[in-house]
C-alpha atoms as a PDB file:
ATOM      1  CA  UNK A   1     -86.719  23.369  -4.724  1.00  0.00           C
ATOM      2  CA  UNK A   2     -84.026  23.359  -2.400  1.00  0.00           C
ATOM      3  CA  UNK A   3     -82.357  26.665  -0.689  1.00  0.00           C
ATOM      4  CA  UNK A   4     -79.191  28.145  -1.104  1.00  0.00           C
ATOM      5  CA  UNK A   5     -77.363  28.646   2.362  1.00  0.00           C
ATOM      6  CA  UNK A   6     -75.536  31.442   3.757  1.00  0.00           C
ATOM      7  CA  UNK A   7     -71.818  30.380   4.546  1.00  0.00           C
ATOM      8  CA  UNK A   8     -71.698  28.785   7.378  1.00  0.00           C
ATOM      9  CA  UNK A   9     -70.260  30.794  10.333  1.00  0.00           C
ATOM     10  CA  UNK A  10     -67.892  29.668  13.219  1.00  0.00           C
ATOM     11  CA  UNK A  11     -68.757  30.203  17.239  1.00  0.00           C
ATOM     12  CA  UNK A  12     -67.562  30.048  20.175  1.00  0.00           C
ATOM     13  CA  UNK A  13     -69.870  28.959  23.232  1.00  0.00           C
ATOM     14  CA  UNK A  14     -69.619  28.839  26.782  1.00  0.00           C
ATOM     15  CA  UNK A  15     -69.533  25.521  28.851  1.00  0.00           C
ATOM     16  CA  UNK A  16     -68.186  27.033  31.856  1.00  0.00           C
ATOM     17  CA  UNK A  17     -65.102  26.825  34.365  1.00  0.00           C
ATOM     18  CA  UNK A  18     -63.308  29.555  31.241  1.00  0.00           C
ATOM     19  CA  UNK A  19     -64.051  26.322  28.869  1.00  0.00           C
ATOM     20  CA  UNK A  20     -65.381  26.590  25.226  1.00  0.00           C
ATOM     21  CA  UNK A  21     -67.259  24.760  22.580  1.00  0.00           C
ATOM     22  CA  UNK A  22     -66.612  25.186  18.840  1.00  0.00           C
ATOM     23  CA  UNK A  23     -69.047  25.284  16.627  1.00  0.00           C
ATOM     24  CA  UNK A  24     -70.447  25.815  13.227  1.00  0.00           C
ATOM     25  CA  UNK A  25     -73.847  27.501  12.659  1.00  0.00           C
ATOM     26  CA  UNK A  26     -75.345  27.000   9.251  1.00  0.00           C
ATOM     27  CA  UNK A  27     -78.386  28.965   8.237  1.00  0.00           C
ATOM     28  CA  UNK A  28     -80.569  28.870   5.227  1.00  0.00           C
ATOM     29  CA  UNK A  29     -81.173  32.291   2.760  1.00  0.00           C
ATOM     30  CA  UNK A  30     -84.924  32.522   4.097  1.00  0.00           C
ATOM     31  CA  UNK A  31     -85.948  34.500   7.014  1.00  0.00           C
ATOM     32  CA  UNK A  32     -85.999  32.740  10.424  1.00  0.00           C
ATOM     33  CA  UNK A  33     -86.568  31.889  12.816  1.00  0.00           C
ATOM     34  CA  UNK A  34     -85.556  28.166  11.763  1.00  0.00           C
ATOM     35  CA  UNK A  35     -85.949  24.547  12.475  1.00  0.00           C
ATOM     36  CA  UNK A  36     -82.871  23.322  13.992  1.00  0.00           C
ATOM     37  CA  UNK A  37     -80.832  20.488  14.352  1.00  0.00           C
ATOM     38  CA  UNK A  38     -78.225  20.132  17.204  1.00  0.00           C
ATOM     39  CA  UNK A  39     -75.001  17.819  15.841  1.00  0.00           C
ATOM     40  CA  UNK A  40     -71.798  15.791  17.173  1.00  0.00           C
ATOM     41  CA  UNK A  41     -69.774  12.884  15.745  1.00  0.00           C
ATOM     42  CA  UNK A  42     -68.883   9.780  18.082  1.00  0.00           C
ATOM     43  CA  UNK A  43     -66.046   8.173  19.597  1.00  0.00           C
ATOM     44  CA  UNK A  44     -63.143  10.099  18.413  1.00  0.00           C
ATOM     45  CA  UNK A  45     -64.953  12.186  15.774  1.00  0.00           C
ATOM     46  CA  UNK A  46     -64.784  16.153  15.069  1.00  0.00           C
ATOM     47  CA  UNK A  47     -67.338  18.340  13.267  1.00  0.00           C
ATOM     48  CA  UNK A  48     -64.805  18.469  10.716  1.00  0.00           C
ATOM     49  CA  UNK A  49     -64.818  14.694  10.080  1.00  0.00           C
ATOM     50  CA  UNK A  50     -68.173  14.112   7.260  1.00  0.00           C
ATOM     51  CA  UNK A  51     -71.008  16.081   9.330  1.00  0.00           C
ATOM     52  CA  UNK A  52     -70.545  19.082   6.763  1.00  0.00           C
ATOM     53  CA  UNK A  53     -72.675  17.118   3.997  1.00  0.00           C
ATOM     54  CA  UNK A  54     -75.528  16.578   6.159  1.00  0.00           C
ATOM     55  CA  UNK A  55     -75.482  19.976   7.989  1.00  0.00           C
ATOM     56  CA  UNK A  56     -75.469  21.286   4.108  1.00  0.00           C
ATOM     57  CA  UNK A  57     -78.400  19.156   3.268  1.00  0.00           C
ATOM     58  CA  UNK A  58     -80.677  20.228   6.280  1.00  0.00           C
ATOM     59  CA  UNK A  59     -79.941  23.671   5.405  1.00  0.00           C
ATOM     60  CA  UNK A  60     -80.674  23.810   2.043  1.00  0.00           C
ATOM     61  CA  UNK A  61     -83.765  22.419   3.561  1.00  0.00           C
ATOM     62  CA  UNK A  62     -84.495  24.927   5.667  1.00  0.00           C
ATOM     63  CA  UNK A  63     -83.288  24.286   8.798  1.00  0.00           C
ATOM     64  CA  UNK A  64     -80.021  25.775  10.515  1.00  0.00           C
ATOM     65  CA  UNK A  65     -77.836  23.072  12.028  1.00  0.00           C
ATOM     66  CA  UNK A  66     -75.318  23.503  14.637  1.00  0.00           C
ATOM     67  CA  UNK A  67     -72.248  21.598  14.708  1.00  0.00           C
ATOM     68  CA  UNK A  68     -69.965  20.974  17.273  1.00  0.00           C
ATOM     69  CA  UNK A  69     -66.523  19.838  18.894  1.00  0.00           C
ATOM     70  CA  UNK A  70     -67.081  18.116  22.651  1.00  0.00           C
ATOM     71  CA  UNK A  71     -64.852  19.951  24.856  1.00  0.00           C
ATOM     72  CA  UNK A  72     -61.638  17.791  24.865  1.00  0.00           C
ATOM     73  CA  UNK A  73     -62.024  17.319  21.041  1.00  0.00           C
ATOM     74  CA  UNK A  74     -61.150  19.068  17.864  1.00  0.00           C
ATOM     75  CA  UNK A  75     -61.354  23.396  18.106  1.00  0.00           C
ATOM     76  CA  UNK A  76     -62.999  22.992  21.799  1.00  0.00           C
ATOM     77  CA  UNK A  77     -61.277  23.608  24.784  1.00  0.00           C
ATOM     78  CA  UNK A  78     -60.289  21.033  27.229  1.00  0.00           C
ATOM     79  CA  UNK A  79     -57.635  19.172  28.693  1.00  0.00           C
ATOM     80  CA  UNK A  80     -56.085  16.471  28.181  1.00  0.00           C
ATOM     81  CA  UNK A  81     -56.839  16.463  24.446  1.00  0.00           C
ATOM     82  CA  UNK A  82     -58.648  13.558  22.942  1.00  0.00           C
ATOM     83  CA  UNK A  83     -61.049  12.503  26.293  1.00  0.00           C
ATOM     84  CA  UNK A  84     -64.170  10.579  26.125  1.00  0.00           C
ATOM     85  CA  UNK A  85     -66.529  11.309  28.839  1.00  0.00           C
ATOM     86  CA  UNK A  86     -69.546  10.647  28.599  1.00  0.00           C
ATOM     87  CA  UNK A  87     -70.918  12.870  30.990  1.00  0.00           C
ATOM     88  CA  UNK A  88     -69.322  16.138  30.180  1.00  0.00           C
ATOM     89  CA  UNK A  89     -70.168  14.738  26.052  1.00  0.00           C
ATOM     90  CA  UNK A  90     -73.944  14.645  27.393  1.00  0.00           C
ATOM     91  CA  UNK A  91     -73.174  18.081  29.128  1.00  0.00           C
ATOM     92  CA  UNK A  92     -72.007  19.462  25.720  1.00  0.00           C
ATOM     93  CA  UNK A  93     -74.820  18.373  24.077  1.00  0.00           C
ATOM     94  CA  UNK A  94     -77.291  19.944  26.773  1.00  0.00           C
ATOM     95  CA  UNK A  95     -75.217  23.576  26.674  1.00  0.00           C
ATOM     96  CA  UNK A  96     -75.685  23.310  22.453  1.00  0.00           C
ATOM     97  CA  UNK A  97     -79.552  23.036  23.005  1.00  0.00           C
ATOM     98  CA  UNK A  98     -79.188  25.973  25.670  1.00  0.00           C
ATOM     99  CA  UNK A  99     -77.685  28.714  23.075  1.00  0.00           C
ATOM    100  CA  UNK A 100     -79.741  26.992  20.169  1.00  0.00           C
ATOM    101  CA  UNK A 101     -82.955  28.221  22.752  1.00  0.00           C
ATOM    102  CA  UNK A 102     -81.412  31.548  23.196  1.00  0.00           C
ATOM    103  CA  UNK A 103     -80.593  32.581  19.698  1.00  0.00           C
ATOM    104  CA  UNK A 104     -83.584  34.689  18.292  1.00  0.00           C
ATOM    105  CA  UNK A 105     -82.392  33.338  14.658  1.00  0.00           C
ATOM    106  CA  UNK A 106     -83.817  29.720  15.512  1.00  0.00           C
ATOM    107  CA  UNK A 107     -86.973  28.431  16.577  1.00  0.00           C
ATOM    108  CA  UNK A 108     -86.781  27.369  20.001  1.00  0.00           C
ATOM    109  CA  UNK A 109     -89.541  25.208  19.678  1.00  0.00           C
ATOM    110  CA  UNK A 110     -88.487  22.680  16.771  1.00  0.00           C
ATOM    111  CA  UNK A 111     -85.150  21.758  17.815  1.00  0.00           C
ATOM    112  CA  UNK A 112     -83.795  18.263  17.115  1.00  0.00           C
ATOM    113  CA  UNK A 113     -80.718  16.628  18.083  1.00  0.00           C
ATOM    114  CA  UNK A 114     -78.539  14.531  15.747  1.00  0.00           C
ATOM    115  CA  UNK A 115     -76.122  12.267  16.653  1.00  0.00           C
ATOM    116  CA  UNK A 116     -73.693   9.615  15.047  1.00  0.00           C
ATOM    117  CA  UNK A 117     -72.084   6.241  15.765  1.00  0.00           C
ATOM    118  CA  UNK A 118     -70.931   6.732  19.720  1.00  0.00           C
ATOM    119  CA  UNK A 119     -73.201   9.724  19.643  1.00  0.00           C
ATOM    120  CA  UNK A 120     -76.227   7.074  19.956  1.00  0.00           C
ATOM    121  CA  UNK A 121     -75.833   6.934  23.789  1.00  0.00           C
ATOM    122  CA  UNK A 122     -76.183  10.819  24.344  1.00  0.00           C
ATOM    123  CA  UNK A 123     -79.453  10.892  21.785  1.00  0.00           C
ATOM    124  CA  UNK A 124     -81.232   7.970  23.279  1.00  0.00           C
ATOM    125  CA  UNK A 125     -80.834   9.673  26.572  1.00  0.00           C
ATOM    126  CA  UNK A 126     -81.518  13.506  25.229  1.00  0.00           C
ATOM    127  CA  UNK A 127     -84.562  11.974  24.195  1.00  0.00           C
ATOM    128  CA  UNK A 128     -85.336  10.059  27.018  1.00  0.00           C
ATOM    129  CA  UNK A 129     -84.605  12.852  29.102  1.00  0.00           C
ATOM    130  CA  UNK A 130     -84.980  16.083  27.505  1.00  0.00           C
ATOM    131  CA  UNK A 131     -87.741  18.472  27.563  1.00  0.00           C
ATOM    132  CA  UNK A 132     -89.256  20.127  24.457  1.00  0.00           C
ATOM    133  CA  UNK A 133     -86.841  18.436  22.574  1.00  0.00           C
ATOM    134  CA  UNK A 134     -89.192  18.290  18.432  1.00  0.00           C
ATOM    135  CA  UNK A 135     -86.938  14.991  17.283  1.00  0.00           C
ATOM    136  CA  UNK A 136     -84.073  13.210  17.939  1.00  0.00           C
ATOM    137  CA  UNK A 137     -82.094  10.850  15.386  1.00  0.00           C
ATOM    138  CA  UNK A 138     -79.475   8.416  15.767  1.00  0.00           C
ATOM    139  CA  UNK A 139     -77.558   6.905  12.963  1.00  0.00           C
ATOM    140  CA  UNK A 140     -75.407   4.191  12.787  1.00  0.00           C
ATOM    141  CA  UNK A 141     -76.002   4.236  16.767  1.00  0.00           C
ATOM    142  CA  UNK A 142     -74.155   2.597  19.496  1.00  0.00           C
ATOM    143  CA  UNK A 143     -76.676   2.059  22.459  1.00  0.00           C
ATOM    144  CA  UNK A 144     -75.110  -0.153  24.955  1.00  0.00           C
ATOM    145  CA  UNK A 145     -71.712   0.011  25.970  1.00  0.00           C
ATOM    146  CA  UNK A 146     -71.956  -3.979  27.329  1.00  0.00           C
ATOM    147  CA  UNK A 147     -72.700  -4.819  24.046  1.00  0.00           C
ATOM    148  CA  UNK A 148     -70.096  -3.293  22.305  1.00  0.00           C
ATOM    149  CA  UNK A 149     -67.385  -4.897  24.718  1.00  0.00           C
ATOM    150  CA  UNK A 150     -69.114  -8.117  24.328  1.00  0.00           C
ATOM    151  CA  UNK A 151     -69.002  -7.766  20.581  1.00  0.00           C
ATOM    152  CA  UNK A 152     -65.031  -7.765  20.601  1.00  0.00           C
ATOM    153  CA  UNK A 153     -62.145 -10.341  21.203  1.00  0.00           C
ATOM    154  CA  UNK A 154     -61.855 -11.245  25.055  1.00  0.00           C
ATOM    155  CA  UNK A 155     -58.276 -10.379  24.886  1.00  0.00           C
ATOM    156  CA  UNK A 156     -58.276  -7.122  22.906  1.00  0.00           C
ATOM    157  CA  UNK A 157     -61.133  -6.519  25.658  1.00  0.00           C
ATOM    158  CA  UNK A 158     -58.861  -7.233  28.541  1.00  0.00           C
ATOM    159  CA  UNK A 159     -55.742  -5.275  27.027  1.00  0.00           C
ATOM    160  CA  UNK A 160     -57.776  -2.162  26.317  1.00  0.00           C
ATOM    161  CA  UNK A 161     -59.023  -2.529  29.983  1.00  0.00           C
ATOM    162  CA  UNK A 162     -55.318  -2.779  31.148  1.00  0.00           C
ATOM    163  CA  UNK A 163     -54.248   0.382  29.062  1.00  0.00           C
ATOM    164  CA  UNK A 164     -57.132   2.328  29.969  1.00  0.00           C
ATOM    165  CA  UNK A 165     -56.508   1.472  33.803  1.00  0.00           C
ATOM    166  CA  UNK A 166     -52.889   2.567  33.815  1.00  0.00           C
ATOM    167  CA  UNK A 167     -53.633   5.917  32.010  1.00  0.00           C
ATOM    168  CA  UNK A 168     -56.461   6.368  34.983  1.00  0.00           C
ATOM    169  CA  UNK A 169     -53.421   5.773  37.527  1.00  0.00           C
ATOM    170  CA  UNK A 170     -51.139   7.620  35.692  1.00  0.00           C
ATOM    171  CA  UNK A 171     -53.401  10.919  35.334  1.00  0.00           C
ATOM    172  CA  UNK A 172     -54.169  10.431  39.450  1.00  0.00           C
ATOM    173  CA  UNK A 173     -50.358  10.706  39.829  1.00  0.00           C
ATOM    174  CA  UNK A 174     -49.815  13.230  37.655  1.00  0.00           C
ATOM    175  CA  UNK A 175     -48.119  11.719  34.341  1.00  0.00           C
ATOM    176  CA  UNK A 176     -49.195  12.415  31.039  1.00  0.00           C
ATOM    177  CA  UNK A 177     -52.063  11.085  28.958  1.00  0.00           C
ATOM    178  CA  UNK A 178     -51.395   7.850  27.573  1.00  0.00           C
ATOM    179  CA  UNK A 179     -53.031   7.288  23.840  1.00  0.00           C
ATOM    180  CA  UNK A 180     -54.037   4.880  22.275  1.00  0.00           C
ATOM    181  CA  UNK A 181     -55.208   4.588  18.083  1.00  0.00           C
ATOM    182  CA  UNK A 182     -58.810   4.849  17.829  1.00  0.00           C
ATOM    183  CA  UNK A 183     -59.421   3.118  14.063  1.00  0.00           C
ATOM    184  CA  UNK A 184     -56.267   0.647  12.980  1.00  0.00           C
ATOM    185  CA  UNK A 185     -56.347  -2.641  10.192  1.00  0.00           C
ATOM    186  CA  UNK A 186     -57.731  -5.523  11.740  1.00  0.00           C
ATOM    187  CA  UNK A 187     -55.110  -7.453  13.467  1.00  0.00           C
ATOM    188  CA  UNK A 188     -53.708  -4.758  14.984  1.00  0.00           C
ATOM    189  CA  UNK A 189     -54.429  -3.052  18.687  1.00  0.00           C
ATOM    190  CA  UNK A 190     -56.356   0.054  18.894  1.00  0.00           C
ATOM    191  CA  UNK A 191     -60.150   0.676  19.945  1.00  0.00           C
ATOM    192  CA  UNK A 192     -61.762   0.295  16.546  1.00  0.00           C
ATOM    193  CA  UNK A 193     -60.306  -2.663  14.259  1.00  0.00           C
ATOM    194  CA  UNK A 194     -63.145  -4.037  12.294  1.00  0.00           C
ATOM    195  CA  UNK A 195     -62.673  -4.524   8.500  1.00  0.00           C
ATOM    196  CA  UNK A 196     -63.856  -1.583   7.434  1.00  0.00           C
ATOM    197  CA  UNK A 197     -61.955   0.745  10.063  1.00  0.00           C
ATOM    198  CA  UNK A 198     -59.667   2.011   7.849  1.00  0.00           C
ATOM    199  CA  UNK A 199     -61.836   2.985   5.327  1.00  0.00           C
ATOM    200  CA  UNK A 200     -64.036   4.508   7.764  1.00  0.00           C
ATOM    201  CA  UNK A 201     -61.150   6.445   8.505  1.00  0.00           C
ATOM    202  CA  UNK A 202     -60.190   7.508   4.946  1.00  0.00           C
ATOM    203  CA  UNK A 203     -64.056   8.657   4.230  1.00  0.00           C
ATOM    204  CA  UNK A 204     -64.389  10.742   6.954  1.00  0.00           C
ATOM    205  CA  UNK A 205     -60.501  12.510   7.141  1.00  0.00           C
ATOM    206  CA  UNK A 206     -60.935  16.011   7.062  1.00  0.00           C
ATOM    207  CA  UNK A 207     -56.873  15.689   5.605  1.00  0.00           C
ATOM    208  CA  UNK A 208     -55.643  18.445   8.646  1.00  0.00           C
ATOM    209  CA  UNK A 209     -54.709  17.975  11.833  1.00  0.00           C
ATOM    210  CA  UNK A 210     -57.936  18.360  13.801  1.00  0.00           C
ATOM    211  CA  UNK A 211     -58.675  14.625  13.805  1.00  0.00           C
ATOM    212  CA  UNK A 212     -55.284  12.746  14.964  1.00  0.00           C
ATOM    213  CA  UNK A 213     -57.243   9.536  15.340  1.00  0.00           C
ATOM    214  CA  UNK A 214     -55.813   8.699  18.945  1.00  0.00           C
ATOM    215  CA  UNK A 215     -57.788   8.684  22.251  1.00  0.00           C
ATOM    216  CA  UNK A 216     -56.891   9.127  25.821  1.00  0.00           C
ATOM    217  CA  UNK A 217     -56.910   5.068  27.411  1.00  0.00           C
ATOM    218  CA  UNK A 218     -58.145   5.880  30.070  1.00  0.00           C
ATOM    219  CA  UNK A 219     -61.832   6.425  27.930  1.00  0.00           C
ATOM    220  CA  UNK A 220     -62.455   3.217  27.030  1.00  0.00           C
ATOM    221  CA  UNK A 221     -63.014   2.622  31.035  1.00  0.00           C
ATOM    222  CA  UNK A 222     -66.236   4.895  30.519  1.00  0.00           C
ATOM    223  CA  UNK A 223     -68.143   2.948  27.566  1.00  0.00           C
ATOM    224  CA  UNK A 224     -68.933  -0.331  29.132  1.00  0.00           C
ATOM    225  CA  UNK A 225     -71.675   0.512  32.082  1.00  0.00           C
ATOM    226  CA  UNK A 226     -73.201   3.091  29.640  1.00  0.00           C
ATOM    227  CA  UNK A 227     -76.500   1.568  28.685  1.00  0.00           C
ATOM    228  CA  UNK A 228     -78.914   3.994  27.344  1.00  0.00           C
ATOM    229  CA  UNK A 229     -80.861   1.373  25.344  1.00  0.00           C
ATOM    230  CA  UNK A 230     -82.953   0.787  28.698  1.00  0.00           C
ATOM    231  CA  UNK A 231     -84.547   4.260  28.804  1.00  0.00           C
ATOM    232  CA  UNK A 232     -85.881   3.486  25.217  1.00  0.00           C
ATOM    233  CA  UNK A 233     -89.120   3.390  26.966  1.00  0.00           C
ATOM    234  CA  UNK A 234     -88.732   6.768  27.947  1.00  0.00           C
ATOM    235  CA  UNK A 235     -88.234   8.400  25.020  1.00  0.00           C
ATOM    236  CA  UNK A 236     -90.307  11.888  24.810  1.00  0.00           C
ATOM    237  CA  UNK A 237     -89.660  12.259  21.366  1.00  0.00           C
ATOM    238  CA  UNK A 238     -89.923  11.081  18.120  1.00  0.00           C
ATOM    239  CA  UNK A 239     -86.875   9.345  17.829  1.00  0.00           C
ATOM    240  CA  UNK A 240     -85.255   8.120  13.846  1.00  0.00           C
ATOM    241  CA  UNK A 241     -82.713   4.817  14.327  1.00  0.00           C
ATOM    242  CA  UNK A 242     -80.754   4.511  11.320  1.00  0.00           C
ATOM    243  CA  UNK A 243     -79.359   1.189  11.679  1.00  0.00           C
ATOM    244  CA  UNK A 244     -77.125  -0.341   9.126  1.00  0.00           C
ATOM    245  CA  UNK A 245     -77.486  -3.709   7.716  1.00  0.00           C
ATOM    246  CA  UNK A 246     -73.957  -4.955   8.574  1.00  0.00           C
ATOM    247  CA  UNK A 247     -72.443  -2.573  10.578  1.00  0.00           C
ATOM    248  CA  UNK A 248     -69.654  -4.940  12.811  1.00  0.00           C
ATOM    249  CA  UNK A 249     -68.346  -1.766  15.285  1.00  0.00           C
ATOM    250  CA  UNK A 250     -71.945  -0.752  16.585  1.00  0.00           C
ATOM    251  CA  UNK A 251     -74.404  -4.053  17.623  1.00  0.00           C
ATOM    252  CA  UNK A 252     -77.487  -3.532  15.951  1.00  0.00           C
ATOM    253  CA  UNK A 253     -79.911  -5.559  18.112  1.00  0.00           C
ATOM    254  CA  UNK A 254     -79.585  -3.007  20.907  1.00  0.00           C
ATOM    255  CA  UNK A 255     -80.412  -0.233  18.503  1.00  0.00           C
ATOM    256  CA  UNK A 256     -83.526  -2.059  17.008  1.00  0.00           C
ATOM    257  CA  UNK A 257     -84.603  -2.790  20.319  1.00  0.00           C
ATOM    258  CA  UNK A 258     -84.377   1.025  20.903  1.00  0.00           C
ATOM    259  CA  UNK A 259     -86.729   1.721  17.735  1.00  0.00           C
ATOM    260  CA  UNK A 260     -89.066  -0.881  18.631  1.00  0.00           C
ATOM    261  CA  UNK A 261     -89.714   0.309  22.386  1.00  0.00           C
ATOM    262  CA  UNK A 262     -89.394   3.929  22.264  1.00  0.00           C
ATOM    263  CA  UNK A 263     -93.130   5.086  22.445  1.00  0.00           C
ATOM    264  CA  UNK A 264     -92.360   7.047  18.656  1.00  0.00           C
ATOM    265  CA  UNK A 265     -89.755   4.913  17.228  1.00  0.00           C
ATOM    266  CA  UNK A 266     -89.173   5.126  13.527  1.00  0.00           C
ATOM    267  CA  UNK A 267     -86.759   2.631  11.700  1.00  0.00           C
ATOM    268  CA  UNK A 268     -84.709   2.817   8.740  1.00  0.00           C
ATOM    269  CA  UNK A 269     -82.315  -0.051   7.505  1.00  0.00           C
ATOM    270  CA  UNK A 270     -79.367   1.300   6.143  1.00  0.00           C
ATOM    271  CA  UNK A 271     -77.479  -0.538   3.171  1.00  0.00           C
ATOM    272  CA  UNK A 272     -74.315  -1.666   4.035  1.00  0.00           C
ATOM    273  CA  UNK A 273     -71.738  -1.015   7.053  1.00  0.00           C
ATOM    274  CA  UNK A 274     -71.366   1.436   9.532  1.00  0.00           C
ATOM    275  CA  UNK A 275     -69.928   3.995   7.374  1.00  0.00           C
ATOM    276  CA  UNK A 276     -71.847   3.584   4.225  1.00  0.00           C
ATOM    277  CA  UNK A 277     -74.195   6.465   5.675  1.00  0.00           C
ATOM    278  CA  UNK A 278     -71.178   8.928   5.174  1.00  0.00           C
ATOM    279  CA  UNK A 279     -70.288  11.011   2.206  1.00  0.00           C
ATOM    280  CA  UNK A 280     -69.579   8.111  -0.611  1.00  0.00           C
ATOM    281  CA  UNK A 281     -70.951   5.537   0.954  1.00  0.00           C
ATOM    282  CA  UNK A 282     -73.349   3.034  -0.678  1.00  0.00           C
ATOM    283  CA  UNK A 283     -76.859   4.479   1.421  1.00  0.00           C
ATOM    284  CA  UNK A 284     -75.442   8.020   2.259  1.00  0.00           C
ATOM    285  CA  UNK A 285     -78.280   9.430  -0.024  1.00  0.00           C
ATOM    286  CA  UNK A 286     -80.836   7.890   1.142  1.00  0.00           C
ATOM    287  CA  UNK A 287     -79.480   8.189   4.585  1.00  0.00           C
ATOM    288  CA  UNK A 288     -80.588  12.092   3.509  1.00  0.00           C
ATOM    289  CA  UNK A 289     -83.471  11.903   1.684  1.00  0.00           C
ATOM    290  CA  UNK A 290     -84.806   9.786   4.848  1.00  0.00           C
ATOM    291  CA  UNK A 291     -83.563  12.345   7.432  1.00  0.00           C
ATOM    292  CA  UNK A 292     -84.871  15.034   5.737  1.00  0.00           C
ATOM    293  CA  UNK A 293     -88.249  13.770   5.549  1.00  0.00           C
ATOM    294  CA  UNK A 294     -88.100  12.722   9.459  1.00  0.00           C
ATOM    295  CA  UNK A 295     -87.677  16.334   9.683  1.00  0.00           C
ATOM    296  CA  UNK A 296     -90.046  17.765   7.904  1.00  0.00           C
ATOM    297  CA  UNK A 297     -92.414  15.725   8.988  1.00  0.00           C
ATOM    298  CA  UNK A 298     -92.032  16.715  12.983  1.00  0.00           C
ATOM    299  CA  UNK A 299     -91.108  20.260  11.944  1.00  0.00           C
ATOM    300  CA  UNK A 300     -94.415  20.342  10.196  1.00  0.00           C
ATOM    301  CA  UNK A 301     -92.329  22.291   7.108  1.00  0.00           C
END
């Protein structure tokens, strides 16, 4: 029997230097403290773009689930607008498990993190990395920055790297941010243009303004020497991979190397591409139903 869930509420939490993360808390009806899972989209993604569905599911299933923008991205703070970093993504993620600790409504000591698409490289290394962390899962995951760069045209490779260089120079002098589209048709230049970009795009539009599907160039400089896939060994964690069948924008031999050398690796084979795990996609419910059972299991609920 599955829980009805108070409306979700909106906060605001400190990362620092006057800077601030938004976020969406969702709780279930019972008394806490809960299970929790810690949640961010990937490259270019807000909260607001297809992580309500599985935030609702978890919490109907008894565990609160916090959602957030990276600073830089969607109702966060941060400028320029639209920056991938890595670091200060992983930073984000780390100051979410802080107030998730500090909040008497959740149970500090079956937290899991959640991560999708791009998000792979922060959970692999949360989980690598991360003490008293009760889970970690990764779906649809990118792993290995190499790989992805690898896994495009040389020339779309090299033109990225040109844009992304002259944004770098031009923020050093002073000029401002230079975009470029993050999901376009195939054929056409932007960071994501596999066949199924667009209607990525259209499944996960939140139809406002808080996802304007451009991306500082200068970002795509910080993917390639990202590697996380080598601290699979690592992992503290039990750690779900939820790798698609055919997914062309994230390699899936990195990931299912990840699953097969983390010390608690768990597997699931998605059906279809990397966005059939969203909201009307051909696996998105079992994509759920195998979540939520990771979850229970390791939350012992």
């Amino acid at each position: 029997m599955t829980r009805e869930v108070h409306q979700r509420s909106a906060i605001r939490i400190s990362a620092g230097r006057c800077e601030e993360i938004d976020a969406w808390l969702y709780l279930p009806d019972d008394p806490g403290p809960h299970p929790t899972v810690v949640m961010a989209h990937g490259i270019g993604g807000v909260k607001a773009a297809g992580l309500a569905p599985f935030a609702e599911t978890f919490a109907e299933g008894g565990f609160a689930a916090l959602v957030f923008d990276y600073r830089h991205w969607g109702a966060s703070t941060g400028k320029p607008r639209q920056l991938l970093s890595v670091r200060r993504q992983l930073a984000d993620y780390r100051t979410a498990l802080a107030w998730a600790h500090a909040d008497d409504r959740l149970d500090s000591t079956r937290i899991f993190v959640w991560g999708t698409s791009f998000a792979g490289m922060h959970i692999v290394e949360l989980a690598a990395s991360q003490p008293g962390l009760a889970g970690a899962i990764a779906q649809c995951p990118l792993v290995d920055g190499l790989a992805a760069v690898a896994n495009i045209p040389l020339w779309r490779g090299l033109r990225l790297t040109a844009h992304g260089l002259a944004d770098l120079i031009g923020s050093a002098l002073g000029r401002a941010p230079h975009y470029l589209q993050v999901s376009v048709p195939p054929g056409h230049f932007g960071v994501i243009a596999t066949e199924d970009a667009m209607t990525g795009l259209a499944r996960l539009d939140p139809g406002d303004d808080s996802w304007p599907n451009d991306i500082t160039a200068r970002s795509v400089l910080d993917v390639t020497m990202h590697r996380p896939v080598r601290r699979a060994p690592h992992a503290r964690c039990p750690l779900l991979m939820v790798v698609a069948e055919h997914d062309t924008m994230a390699p899936t031999r990195p990931a299912l190397r990840v699953a097969a050398q983390a010390p608690r690796g768990e597997l699931y084979r998605s059906r279809g591409g990397h966005y059939d795990v969203y909201a009307g996609g051909l696996d998105h419910e079992n994509v759920l139903r195998v979540e939520m059972e990771f979850l229970r299991r390791h939350a012992q609920v």
